[in-house]
C-alpha atoms as a PDB file:
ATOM      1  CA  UNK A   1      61.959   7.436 -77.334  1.00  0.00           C
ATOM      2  CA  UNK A   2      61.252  10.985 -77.817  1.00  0.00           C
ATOM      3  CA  UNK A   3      64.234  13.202 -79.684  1.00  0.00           C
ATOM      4  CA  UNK A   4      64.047  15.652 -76.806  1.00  0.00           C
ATOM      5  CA  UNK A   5      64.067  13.151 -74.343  1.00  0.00           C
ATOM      6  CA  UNK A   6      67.129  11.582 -75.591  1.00  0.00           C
ATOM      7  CA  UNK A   7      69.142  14.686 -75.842  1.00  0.00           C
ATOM      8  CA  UNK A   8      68.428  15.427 -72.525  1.00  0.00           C
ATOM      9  CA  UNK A   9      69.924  12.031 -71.213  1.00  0.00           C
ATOM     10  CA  UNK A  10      72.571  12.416 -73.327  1.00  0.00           C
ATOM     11  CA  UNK A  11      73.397  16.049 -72.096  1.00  0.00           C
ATOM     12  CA  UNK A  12      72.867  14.234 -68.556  1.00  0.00           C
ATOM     13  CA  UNK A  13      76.004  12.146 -69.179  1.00  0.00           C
ATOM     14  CA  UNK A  14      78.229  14.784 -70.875  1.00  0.00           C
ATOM     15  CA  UNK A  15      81.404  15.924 -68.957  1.00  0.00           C
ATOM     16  CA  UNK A  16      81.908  19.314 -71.020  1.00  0.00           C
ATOM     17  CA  UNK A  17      78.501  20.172 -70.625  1.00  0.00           C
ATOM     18  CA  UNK A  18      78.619  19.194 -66.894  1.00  0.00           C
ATOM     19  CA  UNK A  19      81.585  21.356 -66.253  1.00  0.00           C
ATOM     20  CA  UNK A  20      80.317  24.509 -68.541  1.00  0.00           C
ATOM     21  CA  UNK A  21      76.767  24.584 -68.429  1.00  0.00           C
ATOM     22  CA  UNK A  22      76.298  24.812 -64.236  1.00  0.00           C
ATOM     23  CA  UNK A  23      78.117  28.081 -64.439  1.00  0.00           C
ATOM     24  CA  UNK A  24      75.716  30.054 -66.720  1.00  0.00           C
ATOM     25  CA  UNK A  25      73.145  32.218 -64.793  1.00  0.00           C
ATOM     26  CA  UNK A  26      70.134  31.819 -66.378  1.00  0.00           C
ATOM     27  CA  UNK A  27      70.687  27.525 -66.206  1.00  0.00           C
ATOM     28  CA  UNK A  28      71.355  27.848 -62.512  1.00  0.00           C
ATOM     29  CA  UNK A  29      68.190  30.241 -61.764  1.00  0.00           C
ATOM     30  CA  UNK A  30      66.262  27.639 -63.958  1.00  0.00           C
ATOM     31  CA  UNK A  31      67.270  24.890 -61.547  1.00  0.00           C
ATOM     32  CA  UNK A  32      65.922  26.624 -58.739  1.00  0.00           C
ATOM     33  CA  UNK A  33      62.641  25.531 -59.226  1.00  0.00           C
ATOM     34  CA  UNK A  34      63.628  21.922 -58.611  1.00  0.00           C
ATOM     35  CA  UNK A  35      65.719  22.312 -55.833  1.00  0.00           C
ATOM     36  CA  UNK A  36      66.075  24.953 -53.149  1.00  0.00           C
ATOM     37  CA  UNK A  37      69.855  25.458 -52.795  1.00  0.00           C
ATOM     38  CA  UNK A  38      73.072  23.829 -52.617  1.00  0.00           C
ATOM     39  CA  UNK A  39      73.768  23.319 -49.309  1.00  0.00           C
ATOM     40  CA  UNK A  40      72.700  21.548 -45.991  1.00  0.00           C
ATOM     41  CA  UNK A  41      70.403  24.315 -44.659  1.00  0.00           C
ATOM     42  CA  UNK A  42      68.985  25.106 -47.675  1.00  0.00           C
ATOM     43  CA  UNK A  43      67.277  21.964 -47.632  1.00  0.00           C
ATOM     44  CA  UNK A  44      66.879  21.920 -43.848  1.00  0.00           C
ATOM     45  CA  UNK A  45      65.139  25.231 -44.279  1.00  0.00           C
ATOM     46  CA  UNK A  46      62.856  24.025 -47.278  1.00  0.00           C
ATOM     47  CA  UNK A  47      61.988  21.061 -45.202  1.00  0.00           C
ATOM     48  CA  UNK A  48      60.944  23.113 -42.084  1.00  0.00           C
ATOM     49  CA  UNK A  49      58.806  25.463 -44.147  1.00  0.00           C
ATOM     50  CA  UNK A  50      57.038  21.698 -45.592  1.00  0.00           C
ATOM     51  CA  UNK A  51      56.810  20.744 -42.189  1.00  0.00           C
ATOM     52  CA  UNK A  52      54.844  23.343 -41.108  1.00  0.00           C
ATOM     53  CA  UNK A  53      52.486  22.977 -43.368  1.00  0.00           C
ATOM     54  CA  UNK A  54      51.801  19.283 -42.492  1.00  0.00           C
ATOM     55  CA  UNK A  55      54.139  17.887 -44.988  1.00  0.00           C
ATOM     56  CA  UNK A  56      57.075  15.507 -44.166  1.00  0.00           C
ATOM     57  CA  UNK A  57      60.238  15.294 -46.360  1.00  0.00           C
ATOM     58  CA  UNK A  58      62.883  13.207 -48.259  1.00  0.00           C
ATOM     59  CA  UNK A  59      66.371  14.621 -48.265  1.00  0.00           C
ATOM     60  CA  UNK A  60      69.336  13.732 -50.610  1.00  0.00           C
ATOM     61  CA  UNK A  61      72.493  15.108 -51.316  1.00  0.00           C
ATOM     62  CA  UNK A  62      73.055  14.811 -55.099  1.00  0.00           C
ATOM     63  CA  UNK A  63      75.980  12.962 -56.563  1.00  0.00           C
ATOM     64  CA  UNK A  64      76.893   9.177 -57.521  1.00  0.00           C
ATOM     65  CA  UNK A  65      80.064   7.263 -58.965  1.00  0.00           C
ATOM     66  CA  UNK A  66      82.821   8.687 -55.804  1.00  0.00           C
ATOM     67  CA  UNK A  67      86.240   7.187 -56.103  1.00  0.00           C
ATOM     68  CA  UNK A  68      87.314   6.927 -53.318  1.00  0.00           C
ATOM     69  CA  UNK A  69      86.274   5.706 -49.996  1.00  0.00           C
ATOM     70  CA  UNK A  70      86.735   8.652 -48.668  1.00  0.00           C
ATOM     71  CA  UNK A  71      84.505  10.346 -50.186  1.00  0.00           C
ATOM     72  CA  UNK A  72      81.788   8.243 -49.190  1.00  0.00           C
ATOM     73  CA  UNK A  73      82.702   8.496 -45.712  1.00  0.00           C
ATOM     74  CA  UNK A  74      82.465  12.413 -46.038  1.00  0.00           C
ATOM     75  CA  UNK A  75      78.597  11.553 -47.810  1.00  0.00           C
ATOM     76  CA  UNK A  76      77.794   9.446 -44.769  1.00  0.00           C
ATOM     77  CA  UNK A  77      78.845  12.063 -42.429  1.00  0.00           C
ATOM     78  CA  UNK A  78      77.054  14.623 -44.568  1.00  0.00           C
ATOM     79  CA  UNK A  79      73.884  12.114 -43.932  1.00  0.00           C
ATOM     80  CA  UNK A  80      74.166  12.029 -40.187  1.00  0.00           C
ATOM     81  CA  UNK A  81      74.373  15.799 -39.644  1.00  0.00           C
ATOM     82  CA  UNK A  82      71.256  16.224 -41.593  1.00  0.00           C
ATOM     83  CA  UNK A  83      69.566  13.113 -39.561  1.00  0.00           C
ATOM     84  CA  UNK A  84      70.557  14.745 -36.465  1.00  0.00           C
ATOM     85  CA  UNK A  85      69.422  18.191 -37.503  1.00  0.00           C
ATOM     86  CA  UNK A  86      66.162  17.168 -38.334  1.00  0.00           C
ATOM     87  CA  UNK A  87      65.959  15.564 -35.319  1.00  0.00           C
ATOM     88  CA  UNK A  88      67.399  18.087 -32.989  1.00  0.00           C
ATOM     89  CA  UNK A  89      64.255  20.486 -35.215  1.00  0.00           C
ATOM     90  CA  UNK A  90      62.391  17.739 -34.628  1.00  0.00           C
ATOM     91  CA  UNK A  91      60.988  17.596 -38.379  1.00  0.00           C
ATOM     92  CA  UNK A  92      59.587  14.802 -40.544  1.00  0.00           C
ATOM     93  CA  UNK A  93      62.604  13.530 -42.111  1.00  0.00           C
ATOM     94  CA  UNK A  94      63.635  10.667 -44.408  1.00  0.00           C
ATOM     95  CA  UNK A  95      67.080  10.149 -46.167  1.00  0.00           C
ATOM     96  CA  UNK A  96      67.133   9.075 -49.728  1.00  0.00           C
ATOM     97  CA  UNK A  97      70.536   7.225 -51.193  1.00  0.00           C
ATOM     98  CA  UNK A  98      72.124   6.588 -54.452  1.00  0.00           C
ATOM     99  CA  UNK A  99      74.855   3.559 -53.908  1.00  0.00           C
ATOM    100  CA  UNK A 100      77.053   4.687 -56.481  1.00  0.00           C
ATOM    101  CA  UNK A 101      77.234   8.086 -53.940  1.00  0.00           C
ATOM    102  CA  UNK A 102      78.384   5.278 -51.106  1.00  0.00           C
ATOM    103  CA  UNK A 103      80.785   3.380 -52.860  1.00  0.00           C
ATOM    104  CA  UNK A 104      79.191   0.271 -54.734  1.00  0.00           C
ATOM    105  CA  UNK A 105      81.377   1.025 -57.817  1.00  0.00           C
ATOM    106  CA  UNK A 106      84.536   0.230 -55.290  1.00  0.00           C
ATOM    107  CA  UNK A 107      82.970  -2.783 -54.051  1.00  0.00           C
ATOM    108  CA  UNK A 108      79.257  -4.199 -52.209  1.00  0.00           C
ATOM    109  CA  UNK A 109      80.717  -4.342 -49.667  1.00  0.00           C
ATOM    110  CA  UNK A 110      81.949  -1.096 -48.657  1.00  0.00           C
ATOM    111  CA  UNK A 111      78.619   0.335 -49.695  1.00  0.00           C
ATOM    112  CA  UNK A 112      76.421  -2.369 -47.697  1.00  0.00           C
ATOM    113  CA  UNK A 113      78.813  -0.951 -44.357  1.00  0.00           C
ATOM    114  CA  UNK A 114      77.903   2.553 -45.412  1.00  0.00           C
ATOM    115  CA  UNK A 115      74.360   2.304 -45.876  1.00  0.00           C
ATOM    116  CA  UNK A 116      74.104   0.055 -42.864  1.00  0.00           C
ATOM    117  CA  UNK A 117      75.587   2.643 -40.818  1.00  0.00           C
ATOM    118  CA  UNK A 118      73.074   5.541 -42.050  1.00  0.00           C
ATOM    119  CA  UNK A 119      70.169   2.675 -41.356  1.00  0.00           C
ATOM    120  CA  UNK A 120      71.316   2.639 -37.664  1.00  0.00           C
ATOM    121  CA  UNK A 121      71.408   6.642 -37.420  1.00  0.00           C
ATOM    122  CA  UNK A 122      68.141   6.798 -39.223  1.00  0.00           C
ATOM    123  CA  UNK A 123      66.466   4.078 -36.696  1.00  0.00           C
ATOM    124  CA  UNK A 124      62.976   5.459 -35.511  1.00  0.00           C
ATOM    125  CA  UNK A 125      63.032   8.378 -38.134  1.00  0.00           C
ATOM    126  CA  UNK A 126      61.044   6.697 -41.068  1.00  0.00           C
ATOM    127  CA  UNK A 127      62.561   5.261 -43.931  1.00  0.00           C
ATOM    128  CA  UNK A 128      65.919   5.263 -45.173  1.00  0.00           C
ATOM    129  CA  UNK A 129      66.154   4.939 -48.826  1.00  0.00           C
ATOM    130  CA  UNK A 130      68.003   2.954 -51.511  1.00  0.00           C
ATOM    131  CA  UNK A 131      67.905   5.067 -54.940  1.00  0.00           C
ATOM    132  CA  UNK A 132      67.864   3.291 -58.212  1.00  0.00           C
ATOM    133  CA  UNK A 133      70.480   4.308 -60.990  1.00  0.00           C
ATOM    134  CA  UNK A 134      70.488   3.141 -64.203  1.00  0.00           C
ATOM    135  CA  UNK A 135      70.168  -0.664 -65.115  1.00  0.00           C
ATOM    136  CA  UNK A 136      73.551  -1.952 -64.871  1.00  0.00           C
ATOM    137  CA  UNK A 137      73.481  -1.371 -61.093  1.00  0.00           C
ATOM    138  CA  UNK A 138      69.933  -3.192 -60.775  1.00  0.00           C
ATOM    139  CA  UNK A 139      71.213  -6.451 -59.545  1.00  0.00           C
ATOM    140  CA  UNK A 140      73.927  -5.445 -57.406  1.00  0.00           C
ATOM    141  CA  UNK A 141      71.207  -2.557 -55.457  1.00  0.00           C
ATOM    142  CA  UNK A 142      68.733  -5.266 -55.150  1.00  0.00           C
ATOM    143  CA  UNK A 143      71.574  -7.433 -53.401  1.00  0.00           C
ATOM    144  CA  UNK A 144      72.349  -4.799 -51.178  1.00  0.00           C
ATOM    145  CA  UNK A 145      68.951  -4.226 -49.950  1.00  0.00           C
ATOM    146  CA  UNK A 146      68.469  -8.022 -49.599  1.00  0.00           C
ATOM    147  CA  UNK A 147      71.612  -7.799 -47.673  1.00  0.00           C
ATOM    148  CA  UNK A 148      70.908  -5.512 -45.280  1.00  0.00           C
ATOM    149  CA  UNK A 149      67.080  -5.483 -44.716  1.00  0.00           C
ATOM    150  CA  UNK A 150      66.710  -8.953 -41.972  1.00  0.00           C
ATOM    151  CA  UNK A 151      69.002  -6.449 -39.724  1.00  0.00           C
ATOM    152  CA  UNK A 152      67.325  -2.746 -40.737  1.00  0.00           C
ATOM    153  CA  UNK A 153      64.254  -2.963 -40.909  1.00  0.00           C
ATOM    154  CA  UNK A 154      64.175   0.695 -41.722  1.00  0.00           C
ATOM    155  CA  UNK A 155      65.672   0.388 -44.778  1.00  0.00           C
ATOM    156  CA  UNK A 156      63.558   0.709 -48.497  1.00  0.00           C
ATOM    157  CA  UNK A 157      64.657   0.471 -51.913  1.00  0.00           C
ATOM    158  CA  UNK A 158      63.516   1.751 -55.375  1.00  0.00           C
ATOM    159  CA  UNK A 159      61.954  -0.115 -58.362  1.00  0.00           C
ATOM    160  CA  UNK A 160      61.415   1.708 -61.957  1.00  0.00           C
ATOM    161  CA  UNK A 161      58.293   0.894 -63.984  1.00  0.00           C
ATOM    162  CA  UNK A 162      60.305   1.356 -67.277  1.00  0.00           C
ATOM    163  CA  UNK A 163      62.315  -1.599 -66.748  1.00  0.00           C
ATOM    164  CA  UNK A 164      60.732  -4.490 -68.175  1.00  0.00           C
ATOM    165  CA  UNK A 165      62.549  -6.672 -65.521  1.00  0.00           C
ATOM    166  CA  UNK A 166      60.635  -4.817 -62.325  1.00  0.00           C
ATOM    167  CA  UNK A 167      57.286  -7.399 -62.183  1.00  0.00           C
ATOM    168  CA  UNK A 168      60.096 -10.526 -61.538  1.00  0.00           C
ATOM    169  CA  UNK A 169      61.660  -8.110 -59.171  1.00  0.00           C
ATOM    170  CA  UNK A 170      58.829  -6.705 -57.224  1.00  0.00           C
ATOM    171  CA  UNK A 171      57.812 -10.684 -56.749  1.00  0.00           C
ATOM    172  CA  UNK A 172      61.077 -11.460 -55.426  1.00  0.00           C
ATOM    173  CA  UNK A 173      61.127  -8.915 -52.924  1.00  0.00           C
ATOM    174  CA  UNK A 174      57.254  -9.270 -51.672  1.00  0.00           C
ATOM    175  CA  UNK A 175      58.216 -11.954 -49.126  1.00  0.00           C
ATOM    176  CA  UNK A 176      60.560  -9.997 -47.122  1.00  0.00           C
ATOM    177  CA  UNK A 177      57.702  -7.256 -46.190  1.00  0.00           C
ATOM    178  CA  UNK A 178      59.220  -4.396 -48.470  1.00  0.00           C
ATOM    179  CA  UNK A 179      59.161  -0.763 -48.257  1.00  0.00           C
ATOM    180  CA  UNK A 180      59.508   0.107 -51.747  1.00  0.00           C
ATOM    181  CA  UNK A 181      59.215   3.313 -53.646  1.00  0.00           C
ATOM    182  CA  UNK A 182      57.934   2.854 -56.965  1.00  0.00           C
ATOM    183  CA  UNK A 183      59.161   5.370 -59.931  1.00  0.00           C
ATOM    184  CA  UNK A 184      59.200   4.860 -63.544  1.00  0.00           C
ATOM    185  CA  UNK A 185      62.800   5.705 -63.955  1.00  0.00           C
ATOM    186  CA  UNK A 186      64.957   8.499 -65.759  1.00  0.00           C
ATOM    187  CA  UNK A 187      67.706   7.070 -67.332  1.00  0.00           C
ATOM    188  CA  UNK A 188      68.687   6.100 -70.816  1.00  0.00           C
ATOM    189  CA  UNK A 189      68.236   2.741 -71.667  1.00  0.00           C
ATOM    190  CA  UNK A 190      67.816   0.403 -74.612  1.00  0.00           C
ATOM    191  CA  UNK A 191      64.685  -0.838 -75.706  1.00  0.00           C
ATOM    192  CA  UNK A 192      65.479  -4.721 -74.072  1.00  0.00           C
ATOM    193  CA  UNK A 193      65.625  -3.332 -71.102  1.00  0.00           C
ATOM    194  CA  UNK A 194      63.001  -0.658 -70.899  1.00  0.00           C
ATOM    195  CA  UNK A 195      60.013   0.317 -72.406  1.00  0.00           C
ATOM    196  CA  UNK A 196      60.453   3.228 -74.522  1.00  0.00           C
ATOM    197  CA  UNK A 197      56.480   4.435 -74.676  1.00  0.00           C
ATOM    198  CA  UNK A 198      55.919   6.585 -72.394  1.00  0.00           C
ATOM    199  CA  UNK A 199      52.338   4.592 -72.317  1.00  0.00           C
ATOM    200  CA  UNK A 200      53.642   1.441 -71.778  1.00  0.00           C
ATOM    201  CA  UNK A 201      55.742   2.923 -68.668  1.00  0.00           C
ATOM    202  CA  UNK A 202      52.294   4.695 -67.483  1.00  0.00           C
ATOM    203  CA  UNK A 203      50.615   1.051 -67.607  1.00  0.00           C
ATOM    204  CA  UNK A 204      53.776  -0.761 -66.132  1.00  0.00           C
ATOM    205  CA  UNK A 205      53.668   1.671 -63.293  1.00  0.00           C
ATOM    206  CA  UNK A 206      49.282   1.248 -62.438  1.00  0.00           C
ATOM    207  CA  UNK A 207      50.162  -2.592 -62.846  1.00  0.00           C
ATOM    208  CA  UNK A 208      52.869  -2.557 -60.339  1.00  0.00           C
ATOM    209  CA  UNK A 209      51.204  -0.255 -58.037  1.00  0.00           C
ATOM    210  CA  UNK A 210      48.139  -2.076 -57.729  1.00  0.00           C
ATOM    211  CA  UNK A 211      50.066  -5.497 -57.496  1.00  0.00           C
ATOM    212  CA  UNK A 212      52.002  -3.959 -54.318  1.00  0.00           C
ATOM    213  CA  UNK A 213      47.751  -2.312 -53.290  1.00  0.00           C
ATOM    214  CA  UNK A 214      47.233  -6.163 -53.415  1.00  0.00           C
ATOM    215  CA  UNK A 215      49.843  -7.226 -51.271  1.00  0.00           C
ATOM    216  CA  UNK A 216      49.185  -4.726 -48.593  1.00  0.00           C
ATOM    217  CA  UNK A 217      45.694  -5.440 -48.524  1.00  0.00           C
ATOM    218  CA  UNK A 218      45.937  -9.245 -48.714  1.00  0.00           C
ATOM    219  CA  UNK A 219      47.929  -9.098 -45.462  1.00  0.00           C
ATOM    220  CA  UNK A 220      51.462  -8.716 -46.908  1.00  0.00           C
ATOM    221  CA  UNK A 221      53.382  -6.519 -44.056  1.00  0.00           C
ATOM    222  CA  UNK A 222      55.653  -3.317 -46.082  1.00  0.00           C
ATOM    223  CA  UNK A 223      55.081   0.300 -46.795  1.00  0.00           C
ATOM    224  CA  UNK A 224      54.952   1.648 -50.651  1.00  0.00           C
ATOM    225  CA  UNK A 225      55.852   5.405 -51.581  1.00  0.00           C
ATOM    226  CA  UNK A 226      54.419   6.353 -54.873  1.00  0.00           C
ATOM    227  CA  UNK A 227      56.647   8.422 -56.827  1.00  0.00           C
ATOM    228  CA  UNK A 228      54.754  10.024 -59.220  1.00  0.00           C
ATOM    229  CA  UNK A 229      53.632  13.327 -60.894  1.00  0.00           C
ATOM    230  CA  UNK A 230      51.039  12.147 -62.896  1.00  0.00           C
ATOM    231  CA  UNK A 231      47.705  13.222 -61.348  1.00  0.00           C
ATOM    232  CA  UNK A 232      46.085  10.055 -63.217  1.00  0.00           C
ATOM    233  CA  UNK A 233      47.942   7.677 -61.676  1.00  0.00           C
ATOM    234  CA  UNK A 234      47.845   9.454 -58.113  1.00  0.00           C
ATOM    235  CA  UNK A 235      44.103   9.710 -58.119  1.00  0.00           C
ATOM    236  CA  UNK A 236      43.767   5.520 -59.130  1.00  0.00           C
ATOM    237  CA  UNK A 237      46.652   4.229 -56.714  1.00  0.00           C
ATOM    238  CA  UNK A 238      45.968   6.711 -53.880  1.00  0.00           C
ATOM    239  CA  UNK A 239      42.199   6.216 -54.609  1.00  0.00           C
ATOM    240  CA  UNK A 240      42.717   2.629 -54.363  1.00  0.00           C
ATOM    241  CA  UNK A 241      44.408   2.132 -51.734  1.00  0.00           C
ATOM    242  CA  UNK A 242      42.671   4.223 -49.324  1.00  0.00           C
ATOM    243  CA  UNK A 243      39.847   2.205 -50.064  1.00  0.00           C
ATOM    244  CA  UNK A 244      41.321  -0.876 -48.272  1.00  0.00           C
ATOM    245  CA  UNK A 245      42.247  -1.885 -45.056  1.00  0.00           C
ATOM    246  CA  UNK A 246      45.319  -2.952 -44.876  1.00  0.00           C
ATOM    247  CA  UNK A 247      46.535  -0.771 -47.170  1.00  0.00           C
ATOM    248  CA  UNK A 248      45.198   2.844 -46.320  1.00  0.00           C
ATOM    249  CA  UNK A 249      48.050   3.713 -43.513  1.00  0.00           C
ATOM    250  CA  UNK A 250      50.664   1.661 -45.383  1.00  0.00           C
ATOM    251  CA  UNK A 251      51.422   4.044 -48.358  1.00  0.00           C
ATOM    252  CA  UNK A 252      52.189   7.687 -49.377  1.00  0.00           C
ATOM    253  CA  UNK A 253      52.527   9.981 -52.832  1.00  0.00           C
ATOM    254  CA  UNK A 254      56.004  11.103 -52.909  1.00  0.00           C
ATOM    255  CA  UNK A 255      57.094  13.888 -55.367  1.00  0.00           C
ATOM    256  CA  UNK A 256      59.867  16.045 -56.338  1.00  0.00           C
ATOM    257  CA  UNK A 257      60.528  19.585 -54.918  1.00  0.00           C
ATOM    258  CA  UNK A 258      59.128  22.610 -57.575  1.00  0.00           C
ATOM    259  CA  UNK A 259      57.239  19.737 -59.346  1.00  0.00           C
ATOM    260  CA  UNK A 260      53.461  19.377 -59.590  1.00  0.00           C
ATOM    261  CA  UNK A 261      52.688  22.314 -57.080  1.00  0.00           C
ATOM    262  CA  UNK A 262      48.640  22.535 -57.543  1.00  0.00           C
ATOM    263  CA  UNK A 263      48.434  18.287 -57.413  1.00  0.00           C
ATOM    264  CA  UNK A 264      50.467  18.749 -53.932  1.00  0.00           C
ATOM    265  CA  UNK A 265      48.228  21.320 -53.205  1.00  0.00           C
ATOM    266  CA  UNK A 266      45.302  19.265 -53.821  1.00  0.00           C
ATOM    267  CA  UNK A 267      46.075  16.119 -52.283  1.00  0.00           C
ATOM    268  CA  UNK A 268      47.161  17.952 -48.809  1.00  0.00           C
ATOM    269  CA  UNK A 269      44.157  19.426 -48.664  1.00  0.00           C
ATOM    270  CA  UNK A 270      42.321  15.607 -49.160  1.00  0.00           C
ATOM    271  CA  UNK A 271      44.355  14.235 -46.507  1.00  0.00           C
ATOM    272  CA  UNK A 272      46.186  12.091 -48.812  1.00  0.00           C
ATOM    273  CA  UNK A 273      49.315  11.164 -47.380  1.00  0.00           C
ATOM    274  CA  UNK A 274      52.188  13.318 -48.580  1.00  0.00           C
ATOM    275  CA  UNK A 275      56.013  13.675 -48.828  1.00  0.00           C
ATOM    276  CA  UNK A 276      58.248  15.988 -50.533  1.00  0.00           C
ATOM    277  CA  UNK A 277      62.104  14.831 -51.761  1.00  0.00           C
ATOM    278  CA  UNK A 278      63.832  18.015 -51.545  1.00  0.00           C
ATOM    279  CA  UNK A 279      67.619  17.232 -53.139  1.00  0.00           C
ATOM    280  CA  UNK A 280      70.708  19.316 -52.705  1.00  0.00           C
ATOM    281  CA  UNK A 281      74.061  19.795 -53.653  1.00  0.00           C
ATOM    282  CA  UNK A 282      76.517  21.036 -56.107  1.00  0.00           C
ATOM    283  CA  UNK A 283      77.086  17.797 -58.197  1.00  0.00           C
ATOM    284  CA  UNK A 284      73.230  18.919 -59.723  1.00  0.00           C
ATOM    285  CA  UNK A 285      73.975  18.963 -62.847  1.00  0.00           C
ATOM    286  CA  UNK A 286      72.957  14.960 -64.367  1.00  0.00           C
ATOM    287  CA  UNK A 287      69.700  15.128 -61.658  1.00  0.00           C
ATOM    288  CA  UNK A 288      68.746  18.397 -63.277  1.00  0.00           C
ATOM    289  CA  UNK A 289      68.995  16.763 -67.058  1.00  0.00           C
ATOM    290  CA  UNK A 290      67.257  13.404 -66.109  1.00  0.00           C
ATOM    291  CA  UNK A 291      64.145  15.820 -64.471  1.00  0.00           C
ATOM    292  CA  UNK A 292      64.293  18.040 -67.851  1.00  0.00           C
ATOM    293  CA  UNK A 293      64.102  14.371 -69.783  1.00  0.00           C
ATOM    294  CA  UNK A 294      61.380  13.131 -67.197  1.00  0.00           C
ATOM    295  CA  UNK A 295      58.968  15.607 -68.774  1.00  0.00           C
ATOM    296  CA  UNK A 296      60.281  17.930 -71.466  1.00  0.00           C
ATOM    297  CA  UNK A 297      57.687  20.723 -71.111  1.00  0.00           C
ATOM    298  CA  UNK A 298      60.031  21.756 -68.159  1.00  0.00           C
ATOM    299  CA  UNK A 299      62.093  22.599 -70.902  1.00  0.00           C
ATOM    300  CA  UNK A 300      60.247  25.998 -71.151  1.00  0.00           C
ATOM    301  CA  UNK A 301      60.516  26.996 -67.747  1.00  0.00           C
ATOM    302  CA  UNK A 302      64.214  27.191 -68.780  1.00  0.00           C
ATOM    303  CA  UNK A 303      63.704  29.262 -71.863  1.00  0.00           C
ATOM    304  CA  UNK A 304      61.450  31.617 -69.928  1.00  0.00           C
ATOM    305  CA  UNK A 305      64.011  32.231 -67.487  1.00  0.00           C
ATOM    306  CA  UNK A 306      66.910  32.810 -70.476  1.00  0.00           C
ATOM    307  CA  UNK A 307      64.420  35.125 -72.403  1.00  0.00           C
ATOM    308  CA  UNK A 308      63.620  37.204 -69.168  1.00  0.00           C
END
């Protein structure tokens, strides 16, 4: 793995540096360009703004591993007020999860009745999606989603190229008609697990999107968001997929807020199906680190903004 890259998931998982760093100036203008603000509206505005340019939206509020259940009851509530905002706005919007954030470390079961009760809230407004952390919650998300999809319909999950796991996944999940939102994943993990080359992610990722292409196109009923940044990949997934019936309304490029602006640009104005995850929140600081680590050269945008 890249030195750089594993500083920056180290940093990601450091409580002095969590506590210390978010209240320096220059890090917290540097983390504007990945997410628009802190709070509710912030996103709600940033979402409104994609919207009217043609562009539907993810939303998440960022933080994982509560302790208590009542904290997750205040991020479900948190959820439904931005459902029903979007809604009462009527904008484009889909919810995006972390389980940790909804109690899995306190028990599946108190995090299958909180996501189940954002599914119902988020019934008839697109997707609403299960987030994958890092590896040692792989099983346990996957059970959850298993859990609750024969009721919600509605409800997608996350797989992670990196992991060298995902292809046994992916095949298990296939027969339930999946919506699944591929990524390659941003957190530190050992070499069993994941594949530390960044090529060997890159061809893990075109393998597993064209496998899910396949299954679409074959007949296979599901949806597939591809997270992604690189413009390679876009062009031979989106490229591919448009090419087949079956497939062509059953899939869309999802990226990151303040990442990739020109490719956005680009496939908007090729009609390539679009949406924007737009996160929020004050607990930004371990998101911010894992998007530094994701690609490094972001890593100047920060020293730009300390120098100025």
């Amino acid at each position: 793995m890249d030195p750089l890259r594993r500083t920056l998931l180290w940093a990601s998982t450091n409580p002095w540096l969590a506590s210390s760093l978010p209240r320096r100036r220059f890090v917290r203008r540097a983390v504007r360009r990945f997410m628009p603000g802190e709070t509710r509206d912030d996103a709600l505005r940033e979402a409104a703004a994609l919207d009217a340019r043609g562009v539907p939206s993810i939303l998440t509020m960022l933080g994982e591993n509560v302790e208590t259940e009542d904290e997750t009851r205040a991020v479900v509530d948190e959820y439904r007020r931005v459902l029903a905002a979007a809604a009462e706005r009527r904008l484009d919007v889909e919810v995006s999860v972390k389980p940790t954030h909804l109690g899995l470390d306190l028990g599946p079961a108190l995090a299958a009745r909180n996501v189940a009760d954002l599914a119902r809230a988020a019934a008839g407004r697109g997707t609403l999606w299960i987030d994958m952390e890092g590896s040692a919650y792989t099983d346990a998300t996957l059970d959850l989603y298993r859990g609750l999809k024969a009721e919600h319909g509605n409800v997608g999950v996350c797989l992670q190229s990196y992991l060298r796991r995902t292809p046994a996944d992916l095949e298990s999940l296939l027969p339930l008609s999946p919506r699944i939102r591929l990524v390659k994943g941003a957190y530190a993990e050992p070499p069993e697990r994941a594949f530390p080359a960044k090529r060997d992610v890159d061809a893990a990722y075109l393998s597993l999107g064209r496998r899910l292409v396949d299954h679409l196109a074959g007949g296979g009923d599901g949806f597939v968001g591809f997270g992604t940044h690189d413009p390679v990949l876009i062009r031979a997934l989106a490229d591919e997929a448009r090419g087949r019936a079956g497939a062509a309304e059953r899939f869309e490029i999802e990226m990151l807020y303040g990442i990739g602006r020109r490719e956005q640009d680009r496939l908007v104005e090729e009609g390539v199906p679009l949406r924007i995850l737009v996160s929020y929140g004050e607990a930004w600081f371990p998101w911010y680190m894992r998007r530094l680590a994701e690609r490094p050269a972001n890593v100047w945008f920060v020293v730009r903004s300390l120098i100025r």
